[in-house]
PDB file of N, CA and C in Angstrom:
ATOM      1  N   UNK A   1      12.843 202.646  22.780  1.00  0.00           N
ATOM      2  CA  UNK A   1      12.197 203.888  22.399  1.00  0.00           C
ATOM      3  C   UNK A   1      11.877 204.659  23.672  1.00  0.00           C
ATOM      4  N   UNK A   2      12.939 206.001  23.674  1.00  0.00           N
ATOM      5  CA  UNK A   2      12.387 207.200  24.925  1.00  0.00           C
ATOM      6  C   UNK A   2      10.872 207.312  24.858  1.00  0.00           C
ATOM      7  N   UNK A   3      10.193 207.867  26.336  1.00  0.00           N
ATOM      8  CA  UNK A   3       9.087 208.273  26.365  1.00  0.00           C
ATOM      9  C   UNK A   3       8.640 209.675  25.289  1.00  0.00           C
ATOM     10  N   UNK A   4       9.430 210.484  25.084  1.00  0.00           N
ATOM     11  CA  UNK A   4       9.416 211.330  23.718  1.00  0.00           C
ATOM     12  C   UNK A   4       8.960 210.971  22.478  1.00  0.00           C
ATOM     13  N   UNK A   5       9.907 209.999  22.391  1.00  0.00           N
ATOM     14  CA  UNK A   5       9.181 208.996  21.062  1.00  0.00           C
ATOM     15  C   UNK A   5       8.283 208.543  20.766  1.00  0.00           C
ATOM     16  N   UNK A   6       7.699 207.674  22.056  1.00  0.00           N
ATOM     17  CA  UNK A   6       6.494 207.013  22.110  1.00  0.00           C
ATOM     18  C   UNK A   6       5.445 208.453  21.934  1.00  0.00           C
ATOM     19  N   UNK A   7       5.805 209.190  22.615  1.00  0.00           N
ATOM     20  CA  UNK A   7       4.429 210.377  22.533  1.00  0.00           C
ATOM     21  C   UNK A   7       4.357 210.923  21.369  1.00  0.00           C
ATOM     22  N   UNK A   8       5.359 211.081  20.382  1.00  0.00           N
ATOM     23  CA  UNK A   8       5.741 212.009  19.238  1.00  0.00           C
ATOM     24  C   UNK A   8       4.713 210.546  18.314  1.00  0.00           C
ATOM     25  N   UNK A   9       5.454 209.298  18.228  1.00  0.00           N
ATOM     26  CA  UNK A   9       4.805 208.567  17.380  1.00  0.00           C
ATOM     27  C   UNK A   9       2.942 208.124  17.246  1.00  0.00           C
ATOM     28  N   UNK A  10       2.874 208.493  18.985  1.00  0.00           N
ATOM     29  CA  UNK A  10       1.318 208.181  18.889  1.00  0.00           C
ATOM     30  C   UNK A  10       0.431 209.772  18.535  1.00  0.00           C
ATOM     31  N   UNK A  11       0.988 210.891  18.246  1.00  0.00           N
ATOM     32  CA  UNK A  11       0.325 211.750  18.086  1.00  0.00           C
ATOM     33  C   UNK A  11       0.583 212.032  16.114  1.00  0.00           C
ATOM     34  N   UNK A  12       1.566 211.239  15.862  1.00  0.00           N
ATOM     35  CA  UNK A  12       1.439 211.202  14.481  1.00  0.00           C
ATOM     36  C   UNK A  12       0.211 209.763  14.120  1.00  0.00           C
ATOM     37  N   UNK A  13       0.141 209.222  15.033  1.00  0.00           N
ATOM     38  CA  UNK A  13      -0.678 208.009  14.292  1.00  0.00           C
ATOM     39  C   UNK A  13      -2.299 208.911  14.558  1.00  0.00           C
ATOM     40  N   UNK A  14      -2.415 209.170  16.284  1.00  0.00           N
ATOM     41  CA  UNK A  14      -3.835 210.041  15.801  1.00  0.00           C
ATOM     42  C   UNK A  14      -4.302 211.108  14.697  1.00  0.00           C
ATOM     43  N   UNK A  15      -3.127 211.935  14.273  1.00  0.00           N
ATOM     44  CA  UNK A  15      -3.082 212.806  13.376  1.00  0.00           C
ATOM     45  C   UNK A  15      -3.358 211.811  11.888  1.00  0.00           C
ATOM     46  N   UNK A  16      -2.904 210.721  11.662  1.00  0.00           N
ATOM     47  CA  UNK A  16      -3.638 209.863  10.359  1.00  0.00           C
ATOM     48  C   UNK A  16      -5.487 209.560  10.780  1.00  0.00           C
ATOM     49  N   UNK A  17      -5.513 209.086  12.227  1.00  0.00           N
ATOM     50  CA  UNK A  17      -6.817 208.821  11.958  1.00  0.00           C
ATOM     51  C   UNK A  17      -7.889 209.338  11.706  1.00  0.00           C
ATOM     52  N   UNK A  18      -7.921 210.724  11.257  1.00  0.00           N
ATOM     53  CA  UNK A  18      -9.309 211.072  10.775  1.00  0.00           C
ATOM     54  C   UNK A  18      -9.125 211.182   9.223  1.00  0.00           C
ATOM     55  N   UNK A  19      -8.225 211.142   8.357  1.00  0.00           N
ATOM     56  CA  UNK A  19      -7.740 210.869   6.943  1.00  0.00           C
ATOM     57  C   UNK A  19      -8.349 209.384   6.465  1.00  0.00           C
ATOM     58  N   UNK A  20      -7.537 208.725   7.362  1.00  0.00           N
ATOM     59  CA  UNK A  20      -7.623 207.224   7.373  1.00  0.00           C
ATOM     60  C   UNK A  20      -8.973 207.186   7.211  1.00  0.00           C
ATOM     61  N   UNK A  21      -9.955 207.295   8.364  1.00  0.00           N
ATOM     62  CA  UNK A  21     -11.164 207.296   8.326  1.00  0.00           C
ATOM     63  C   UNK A  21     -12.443 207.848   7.104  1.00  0.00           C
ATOM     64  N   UNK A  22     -12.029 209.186   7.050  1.00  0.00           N
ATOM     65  CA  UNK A  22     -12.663 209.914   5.739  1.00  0.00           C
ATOM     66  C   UNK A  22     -12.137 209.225   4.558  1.00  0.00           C
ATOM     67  N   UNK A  23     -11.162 208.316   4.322  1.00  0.00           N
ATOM     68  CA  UNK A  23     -10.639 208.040   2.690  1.00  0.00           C
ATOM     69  C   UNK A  23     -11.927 206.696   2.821  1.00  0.00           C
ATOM     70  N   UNK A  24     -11.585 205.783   3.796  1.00  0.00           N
ATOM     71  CA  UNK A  24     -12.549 205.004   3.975  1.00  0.00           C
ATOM     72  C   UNK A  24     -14.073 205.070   3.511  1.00  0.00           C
ATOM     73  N   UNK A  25     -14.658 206.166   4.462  1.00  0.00           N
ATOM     74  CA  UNK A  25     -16.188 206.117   4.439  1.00  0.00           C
ATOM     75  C   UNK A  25     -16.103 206.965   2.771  1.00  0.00           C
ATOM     76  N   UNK A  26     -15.271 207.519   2.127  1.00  0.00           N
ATOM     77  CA  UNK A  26     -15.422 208.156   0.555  1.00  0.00           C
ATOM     78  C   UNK A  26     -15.189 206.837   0.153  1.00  0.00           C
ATOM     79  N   UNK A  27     -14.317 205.805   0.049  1.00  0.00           N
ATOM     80  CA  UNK A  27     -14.603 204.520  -0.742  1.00  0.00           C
ATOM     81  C   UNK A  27     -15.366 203.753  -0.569  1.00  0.00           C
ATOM     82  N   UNK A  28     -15.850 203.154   0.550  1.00  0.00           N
ATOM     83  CA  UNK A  28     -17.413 203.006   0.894  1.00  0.00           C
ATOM     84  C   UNK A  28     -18.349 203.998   0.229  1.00  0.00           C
ATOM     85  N   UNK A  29     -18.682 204.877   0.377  1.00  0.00           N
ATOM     86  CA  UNK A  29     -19.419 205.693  -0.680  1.00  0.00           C
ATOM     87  C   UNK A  29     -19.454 205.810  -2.031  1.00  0.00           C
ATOM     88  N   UNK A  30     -18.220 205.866  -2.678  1.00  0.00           N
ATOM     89  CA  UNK A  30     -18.055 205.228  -4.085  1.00  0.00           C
ATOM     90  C   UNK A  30     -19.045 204.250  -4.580  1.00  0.00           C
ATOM     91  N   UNK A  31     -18.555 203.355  -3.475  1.00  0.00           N
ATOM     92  CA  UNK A  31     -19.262 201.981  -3.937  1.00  0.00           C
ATOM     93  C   UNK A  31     -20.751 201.844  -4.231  1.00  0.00           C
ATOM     94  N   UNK A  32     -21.198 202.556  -3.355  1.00  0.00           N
ATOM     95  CA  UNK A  32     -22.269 202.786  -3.173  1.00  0.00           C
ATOM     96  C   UNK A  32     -22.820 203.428  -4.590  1.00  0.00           C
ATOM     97  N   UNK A  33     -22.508 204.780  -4.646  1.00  0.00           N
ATOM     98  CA  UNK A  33     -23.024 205.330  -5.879  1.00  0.00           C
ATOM     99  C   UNK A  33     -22.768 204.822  -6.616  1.00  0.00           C
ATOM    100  N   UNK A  34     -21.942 204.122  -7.114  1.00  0.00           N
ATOM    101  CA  UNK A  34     -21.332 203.554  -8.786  1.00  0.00           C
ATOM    102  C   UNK A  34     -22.756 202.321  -8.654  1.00  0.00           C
ATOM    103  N   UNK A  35     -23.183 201.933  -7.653  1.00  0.00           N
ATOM    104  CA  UNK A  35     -24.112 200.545  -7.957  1.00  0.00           C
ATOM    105  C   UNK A  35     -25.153 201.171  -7.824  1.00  0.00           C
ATOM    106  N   UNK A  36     -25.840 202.591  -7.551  1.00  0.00           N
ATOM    107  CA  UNK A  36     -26.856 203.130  -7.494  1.00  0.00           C
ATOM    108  C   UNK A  36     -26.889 203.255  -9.088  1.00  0.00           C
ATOM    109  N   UNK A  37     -26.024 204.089 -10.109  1.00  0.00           N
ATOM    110  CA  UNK A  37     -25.623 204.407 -10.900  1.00  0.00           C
ATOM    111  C   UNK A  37     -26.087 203.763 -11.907  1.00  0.00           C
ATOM    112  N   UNK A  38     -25.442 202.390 -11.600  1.00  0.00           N
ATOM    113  CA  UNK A  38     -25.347 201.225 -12.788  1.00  0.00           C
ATOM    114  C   UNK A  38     -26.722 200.566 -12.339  1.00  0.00           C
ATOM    115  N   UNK A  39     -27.555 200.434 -11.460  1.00  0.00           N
ATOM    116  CA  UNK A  39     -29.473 200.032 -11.784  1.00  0.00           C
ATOM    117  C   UNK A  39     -30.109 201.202 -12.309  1.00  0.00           C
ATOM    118  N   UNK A  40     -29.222 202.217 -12.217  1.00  0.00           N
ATOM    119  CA  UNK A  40     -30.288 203.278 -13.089  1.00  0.00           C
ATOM    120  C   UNK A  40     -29.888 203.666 -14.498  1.00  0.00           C
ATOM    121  N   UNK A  41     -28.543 202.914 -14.825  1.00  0.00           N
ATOM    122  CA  UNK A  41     -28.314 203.314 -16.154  1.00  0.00           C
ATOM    123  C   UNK A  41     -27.692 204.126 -16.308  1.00  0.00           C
ATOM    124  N   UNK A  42     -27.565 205.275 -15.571  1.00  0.00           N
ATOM    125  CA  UNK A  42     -26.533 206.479 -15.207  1.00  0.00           C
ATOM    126  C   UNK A  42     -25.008 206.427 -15.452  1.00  0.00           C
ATOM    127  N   UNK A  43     -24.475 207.720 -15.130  1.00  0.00           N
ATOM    128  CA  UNK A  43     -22.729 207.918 -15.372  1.00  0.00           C
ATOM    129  C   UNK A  43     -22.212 206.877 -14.291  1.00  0.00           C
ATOM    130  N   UNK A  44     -21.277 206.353 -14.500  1.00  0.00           N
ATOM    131  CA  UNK A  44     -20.692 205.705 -13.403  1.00  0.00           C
ATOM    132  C   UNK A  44     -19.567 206.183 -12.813  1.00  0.00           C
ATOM    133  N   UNK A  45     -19.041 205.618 -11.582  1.00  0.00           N
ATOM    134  CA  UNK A  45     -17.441 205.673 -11.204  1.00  0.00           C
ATOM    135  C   UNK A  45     -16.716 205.166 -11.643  1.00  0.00           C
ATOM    136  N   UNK A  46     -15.182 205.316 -12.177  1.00  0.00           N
ATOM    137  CA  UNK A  46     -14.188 204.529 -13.679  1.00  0.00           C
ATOM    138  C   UNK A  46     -13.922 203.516 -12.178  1.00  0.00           C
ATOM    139  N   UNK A  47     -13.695 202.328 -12.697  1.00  0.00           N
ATOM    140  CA  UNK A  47     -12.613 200.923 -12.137  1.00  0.00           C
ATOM    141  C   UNK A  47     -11.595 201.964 -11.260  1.00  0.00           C
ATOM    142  N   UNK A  48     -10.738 202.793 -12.193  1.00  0.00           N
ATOM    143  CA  UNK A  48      -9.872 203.424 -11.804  1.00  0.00           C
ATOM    144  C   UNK A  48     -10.108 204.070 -10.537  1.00  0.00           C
ATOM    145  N   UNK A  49     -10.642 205.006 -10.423  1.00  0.00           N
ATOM    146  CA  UNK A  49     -11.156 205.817  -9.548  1.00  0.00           C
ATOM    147  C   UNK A  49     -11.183 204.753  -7.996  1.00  0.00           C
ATOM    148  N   UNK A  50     -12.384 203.687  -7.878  1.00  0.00           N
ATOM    149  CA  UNK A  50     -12.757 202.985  -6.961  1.00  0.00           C
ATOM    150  C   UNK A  50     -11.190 202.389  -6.332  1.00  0.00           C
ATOM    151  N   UNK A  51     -10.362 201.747  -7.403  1.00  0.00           N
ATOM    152  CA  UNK A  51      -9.547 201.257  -6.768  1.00  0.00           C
ATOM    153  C   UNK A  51      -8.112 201.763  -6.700  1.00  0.00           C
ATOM    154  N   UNK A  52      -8.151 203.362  -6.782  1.00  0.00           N
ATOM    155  CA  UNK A  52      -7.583 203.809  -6.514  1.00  0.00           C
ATOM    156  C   UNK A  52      -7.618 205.197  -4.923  1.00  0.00           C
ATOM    157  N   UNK A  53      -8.995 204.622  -5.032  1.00  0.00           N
ATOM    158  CA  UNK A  53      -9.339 205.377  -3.339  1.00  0.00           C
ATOM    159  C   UNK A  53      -8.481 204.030  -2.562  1.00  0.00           C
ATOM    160  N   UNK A  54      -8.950 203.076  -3.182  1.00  0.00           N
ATOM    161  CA  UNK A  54      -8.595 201.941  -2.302  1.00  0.00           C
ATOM    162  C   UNK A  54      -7.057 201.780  -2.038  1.00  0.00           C
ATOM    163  N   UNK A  55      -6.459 201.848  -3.360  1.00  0.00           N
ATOM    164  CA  UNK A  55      -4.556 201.613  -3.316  1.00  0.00           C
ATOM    165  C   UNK A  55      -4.416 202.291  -2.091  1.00  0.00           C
ATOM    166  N   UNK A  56      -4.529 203.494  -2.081  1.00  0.00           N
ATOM    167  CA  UNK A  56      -4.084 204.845  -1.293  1.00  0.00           C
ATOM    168  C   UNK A  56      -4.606 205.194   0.522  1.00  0.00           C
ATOM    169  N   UNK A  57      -5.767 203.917   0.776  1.00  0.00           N
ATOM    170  CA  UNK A  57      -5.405 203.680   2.229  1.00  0.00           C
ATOM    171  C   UNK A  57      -7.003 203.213   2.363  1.00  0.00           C
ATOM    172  N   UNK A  58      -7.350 203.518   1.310  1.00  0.00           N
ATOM    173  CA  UNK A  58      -9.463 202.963   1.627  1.00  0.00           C
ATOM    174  C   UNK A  58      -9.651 201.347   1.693  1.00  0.00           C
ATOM    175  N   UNK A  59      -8.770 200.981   1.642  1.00  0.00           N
ATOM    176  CA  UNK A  59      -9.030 199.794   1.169  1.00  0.00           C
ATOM    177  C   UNK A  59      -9.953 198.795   2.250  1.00  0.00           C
ATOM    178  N   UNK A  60     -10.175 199.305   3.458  1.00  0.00           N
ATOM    179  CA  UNK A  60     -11.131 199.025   4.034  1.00  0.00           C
ATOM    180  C   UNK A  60     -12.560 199.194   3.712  1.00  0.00           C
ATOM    181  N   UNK A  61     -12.453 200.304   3.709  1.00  0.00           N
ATOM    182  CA  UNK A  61     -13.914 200.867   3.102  1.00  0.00           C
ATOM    183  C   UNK A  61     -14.714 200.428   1.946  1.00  0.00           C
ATOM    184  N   UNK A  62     -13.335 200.396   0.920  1.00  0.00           N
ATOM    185  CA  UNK A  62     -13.710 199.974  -0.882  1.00  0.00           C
ATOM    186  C   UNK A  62     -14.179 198.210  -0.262  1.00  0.00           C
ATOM    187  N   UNK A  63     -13.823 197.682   0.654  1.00  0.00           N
ATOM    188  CA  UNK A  63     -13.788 195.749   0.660  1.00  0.00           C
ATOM    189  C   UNK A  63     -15.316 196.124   1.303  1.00  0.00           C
ATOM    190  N   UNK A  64     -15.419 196.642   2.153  1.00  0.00           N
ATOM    191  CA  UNK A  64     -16.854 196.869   2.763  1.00  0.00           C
ATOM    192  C   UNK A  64     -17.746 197.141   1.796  1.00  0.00           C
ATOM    193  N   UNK A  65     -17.896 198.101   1.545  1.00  0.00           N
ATOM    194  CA  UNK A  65     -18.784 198.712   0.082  1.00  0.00           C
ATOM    195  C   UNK A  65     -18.864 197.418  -0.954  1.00  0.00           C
ATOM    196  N   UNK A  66     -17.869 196.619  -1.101  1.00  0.00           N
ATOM    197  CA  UNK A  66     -18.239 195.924  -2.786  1.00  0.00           C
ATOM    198  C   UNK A  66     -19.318 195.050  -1.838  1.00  0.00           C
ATOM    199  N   UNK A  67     -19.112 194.234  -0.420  1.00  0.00           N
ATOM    200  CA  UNK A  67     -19.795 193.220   0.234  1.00  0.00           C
ATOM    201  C   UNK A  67     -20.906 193.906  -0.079  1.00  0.00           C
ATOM    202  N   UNK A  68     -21.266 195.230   0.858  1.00  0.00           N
ATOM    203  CA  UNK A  68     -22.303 195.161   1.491  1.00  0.00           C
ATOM    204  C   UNK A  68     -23.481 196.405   0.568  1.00  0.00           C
ATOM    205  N   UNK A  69     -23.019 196.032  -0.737  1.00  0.00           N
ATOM    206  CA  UNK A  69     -23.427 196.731  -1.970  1.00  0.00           C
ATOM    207  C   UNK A  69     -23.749 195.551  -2.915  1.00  0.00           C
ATOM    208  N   UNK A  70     -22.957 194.281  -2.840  1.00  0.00           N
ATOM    209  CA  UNK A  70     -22.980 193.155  -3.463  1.00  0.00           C
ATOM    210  C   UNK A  70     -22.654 194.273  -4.935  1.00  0.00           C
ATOM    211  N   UNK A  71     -21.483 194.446  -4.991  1.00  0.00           N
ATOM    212  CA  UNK A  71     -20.885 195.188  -6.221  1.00  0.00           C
ATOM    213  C   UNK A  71     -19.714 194.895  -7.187  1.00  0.00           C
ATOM    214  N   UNK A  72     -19.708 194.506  -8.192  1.00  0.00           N
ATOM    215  CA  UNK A  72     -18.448 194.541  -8.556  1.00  0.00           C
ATOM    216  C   UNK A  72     -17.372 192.975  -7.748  1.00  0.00           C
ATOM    217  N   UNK A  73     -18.568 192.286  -7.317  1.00  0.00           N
ATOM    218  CA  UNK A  73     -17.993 191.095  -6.564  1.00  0.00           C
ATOM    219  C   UNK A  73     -17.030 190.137  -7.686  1.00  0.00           C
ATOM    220  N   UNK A  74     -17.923 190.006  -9.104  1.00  0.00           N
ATOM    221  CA  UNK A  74     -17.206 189.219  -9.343  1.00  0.00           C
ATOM    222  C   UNK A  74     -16.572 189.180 -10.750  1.00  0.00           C
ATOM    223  N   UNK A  75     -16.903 190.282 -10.968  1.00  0.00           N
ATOM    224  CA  UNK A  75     -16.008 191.432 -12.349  1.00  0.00           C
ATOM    225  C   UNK A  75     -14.880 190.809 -12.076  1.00  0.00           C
ATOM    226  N   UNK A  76     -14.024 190.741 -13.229  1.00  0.00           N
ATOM    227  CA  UNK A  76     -12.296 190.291 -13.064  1.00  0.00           C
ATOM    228  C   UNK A  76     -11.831 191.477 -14.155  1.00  0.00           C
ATOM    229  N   UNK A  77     -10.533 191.777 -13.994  1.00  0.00           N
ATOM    230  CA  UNK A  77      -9.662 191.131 -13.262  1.00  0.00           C
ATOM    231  C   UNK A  77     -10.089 192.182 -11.817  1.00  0.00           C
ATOM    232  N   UNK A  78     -10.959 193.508 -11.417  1.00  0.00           N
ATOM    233  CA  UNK A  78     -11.426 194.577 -11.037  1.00  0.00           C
ATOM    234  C   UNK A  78     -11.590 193.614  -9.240  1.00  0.00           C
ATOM    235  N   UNK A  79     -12.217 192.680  -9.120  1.00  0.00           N
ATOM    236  CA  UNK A  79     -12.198 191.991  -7.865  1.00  0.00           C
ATOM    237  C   UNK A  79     -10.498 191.486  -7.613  1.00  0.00           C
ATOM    238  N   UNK A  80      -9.929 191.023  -8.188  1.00  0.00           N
ATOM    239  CA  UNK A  80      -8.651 190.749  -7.643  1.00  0.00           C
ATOM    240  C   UNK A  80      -7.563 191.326  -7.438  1.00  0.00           C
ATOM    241  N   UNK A  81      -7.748 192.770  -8.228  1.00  0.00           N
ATOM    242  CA  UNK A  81      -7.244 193.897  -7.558  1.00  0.00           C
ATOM    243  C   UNK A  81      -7.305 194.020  -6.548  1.00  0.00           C
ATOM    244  N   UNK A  82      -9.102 194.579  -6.548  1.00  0.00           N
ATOM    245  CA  UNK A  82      -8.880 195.172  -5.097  1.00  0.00           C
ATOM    246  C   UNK A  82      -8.293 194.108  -3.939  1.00  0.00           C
ATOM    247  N   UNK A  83      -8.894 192.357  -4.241  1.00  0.00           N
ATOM    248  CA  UNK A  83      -8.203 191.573  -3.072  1.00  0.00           C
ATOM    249  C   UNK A  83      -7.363 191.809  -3.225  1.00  0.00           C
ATOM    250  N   UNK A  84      -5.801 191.763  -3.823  1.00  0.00           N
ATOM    251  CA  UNK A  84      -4.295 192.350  -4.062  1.00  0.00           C
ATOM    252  C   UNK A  84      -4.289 193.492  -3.343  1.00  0.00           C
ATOM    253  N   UNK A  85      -5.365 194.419  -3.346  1.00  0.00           N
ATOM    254  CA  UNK A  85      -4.647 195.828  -2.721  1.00  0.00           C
ATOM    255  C   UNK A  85      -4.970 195.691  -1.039  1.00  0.00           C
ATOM    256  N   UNK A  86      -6.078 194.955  -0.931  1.00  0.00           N
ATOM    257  CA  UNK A  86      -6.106 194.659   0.911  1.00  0.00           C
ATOM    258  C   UNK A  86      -5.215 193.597   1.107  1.00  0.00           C
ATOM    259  N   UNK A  87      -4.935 192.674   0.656  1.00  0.00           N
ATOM    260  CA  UNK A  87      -3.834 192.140   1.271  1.00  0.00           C
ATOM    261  C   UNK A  87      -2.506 192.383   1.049  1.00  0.00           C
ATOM    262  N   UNK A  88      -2.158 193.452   0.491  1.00  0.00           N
ATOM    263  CA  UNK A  88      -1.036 194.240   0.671  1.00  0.00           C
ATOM    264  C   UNK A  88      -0.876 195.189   1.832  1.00  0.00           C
ATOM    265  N   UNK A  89      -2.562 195.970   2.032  1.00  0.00           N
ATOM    266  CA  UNK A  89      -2.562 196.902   3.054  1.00  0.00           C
ATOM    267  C   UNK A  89      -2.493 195.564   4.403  1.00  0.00           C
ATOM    268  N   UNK A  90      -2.751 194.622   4.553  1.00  0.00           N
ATOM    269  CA  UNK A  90      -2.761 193.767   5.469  1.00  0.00           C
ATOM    270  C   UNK A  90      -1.208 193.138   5.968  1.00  0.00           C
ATOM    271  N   UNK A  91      -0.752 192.944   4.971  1.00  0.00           N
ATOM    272  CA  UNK A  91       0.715 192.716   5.151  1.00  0.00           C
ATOM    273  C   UNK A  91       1.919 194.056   5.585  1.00  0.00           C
ATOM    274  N   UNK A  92       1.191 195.051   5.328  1.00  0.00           N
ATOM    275  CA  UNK A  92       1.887 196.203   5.817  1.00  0.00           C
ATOM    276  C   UNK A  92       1.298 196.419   7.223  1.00  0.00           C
ATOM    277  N   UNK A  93       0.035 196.403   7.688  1.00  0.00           N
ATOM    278  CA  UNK A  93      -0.227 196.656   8.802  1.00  0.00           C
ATOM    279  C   UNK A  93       0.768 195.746   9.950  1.00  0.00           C
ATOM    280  N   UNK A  94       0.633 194.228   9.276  1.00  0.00           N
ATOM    281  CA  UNK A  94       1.519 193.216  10.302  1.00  0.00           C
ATOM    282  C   UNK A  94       2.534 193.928  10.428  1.00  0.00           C
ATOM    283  N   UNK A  95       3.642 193.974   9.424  1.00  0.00           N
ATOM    284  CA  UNK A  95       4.691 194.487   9.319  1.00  0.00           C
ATOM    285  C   UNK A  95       5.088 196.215  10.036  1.00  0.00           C
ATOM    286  N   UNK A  96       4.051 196.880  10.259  1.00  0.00           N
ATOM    287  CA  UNK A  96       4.429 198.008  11.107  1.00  0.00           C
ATOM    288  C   UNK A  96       4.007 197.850  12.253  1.00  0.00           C
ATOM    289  N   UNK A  97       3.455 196.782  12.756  1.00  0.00           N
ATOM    290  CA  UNK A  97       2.753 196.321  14.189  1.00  0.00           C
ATOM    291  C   UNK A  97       4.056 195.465  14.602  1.00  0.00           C
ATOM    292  N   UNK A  98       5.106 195.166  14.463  1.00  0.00           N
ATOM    293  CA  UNK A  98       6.007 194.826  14.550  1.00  0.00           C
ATOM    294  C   UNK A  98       7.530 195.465  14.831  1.00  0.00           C
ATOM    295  N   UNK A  99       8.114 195.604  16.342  1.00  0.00           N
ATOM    296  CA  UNK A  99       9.305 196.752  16.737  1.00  0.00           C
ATOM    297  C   UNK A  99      10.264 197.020  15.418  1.00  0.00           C
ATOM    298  N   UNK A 100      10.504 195.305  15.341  1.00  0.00           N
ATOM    299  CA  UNK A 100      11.816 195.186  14.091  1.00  0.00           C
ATOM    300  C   UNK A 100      11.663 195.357  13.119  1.00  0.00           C
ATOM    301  N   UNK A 101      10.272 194.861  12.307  1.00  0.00           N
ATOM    302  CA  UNK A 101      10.027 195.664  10.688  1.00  0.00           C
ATOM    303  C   UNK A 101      10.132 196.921  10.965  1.00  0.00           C
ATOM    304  N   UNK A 102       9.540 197.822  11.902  1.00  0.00           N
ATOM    305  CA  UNK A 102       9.236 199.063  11.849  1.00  0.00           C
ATOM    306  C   UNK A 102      10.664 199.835  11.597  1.00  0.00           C
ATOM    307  N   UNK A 103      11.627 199.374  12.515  1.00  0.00           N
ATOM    308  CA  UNK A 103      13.176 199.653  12.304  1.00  0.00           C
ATOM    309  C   UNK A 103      13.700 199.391  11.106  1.00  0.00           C
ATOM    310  N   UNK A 104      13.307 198.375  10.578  1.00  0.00           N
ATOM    311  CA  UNK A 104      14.214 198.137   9.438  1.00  0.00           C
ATOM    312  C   UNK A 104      13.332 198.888   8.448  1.00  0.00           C
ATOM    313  N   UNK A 105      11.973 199.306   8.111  1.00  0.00           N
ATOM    314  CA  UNK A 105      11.185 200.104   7.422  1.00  0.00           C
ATOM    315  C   UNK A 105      11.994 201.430   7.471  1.00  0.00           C
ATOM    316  N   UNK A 106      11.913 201.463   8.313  1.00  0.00           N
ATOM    317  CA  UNK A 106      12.604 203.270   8.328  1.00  0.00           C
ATOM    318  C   UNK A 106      14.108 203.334   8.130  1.00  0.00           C
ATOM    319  N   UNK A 107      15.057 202.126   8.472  1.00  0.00           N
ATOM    320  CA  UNK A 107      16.005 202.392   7.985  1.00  0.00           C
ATOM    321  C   UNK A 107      16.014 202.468   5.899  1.00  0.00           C
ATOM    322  N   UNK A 108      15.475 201.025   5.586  1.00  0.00           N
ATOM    323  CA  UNK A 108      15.601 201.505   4.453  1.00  0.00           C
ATOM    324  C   UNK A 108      14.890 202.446   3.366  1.00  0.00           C
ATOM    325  N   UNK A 109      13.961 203.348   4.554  1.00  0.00           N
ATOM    326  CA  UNK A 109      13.030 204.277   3.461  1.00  0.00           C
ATOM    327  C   UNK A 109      14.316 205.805   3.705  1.00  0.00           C
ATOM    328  N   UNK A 110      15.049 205.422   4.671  1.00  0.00           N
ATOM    329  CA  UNK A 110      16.012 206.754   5.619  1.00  0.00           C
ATOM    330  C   UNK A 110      17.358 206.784   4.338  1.00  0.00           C
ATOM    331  N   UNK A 111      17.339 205.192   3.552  1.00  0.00           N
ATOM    332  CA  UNK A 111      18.645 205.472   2.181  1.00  0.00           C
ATOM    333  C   UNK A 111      19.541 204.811   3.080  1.00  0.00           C
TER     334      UNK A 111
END
């Protein structure tokens, strides 16, 4: 990889991190309100909603929030989702932290 590349690719990865970040601290926040919500009896956040901030890149945030909310820990099948959706985002992180997945990622997303 030319020095072009390297600069082009690290200014697309800073350009994710404030997305990355904000999807996060909104699924962390989710969490939060839906368990404020549910001791007061109130509207809640749908299953859907929470773990679908999460599919889509929160999934840090949503794993933080259920801990440190003690939320939704041990609901099924709603907990093994979300574990399914971080260790998917976990297996993709390996896999793009890696020269040769990354090549072969883009070849077969390229057709």
């Amino acid at each position: 990889m030319n020095l072009d590349a390297m600069a082009g690719a690290m200014g697309s990865v800073q350009g994710l991190l404030g997305p990355f970040l904000l999807l996060n601290l909104l699924a962390f926040c989710l969490f939060g309100l839906d368990k404020t919500r549910a001791r007061r009896g109130r509207w809640r956040v749908s299953e859907r909603t929470l773990l679908t901030f999460a599919a889509v890149g929160g999934s840090i945030g949503a794993k933080i929030g259920q801990r440190a909310f003690r939320h939704k820990t041990t609901k099924q099948p709603f907990a093994f989702v979300l574990n399914a959706i971080c260790m998917l985002h976990l297996a993709l992180a390996v896999l793009l932290a890696m020269p040769s997945s990354r090549s072969w990622l883009q070849a077969v997303l390229a057709g």
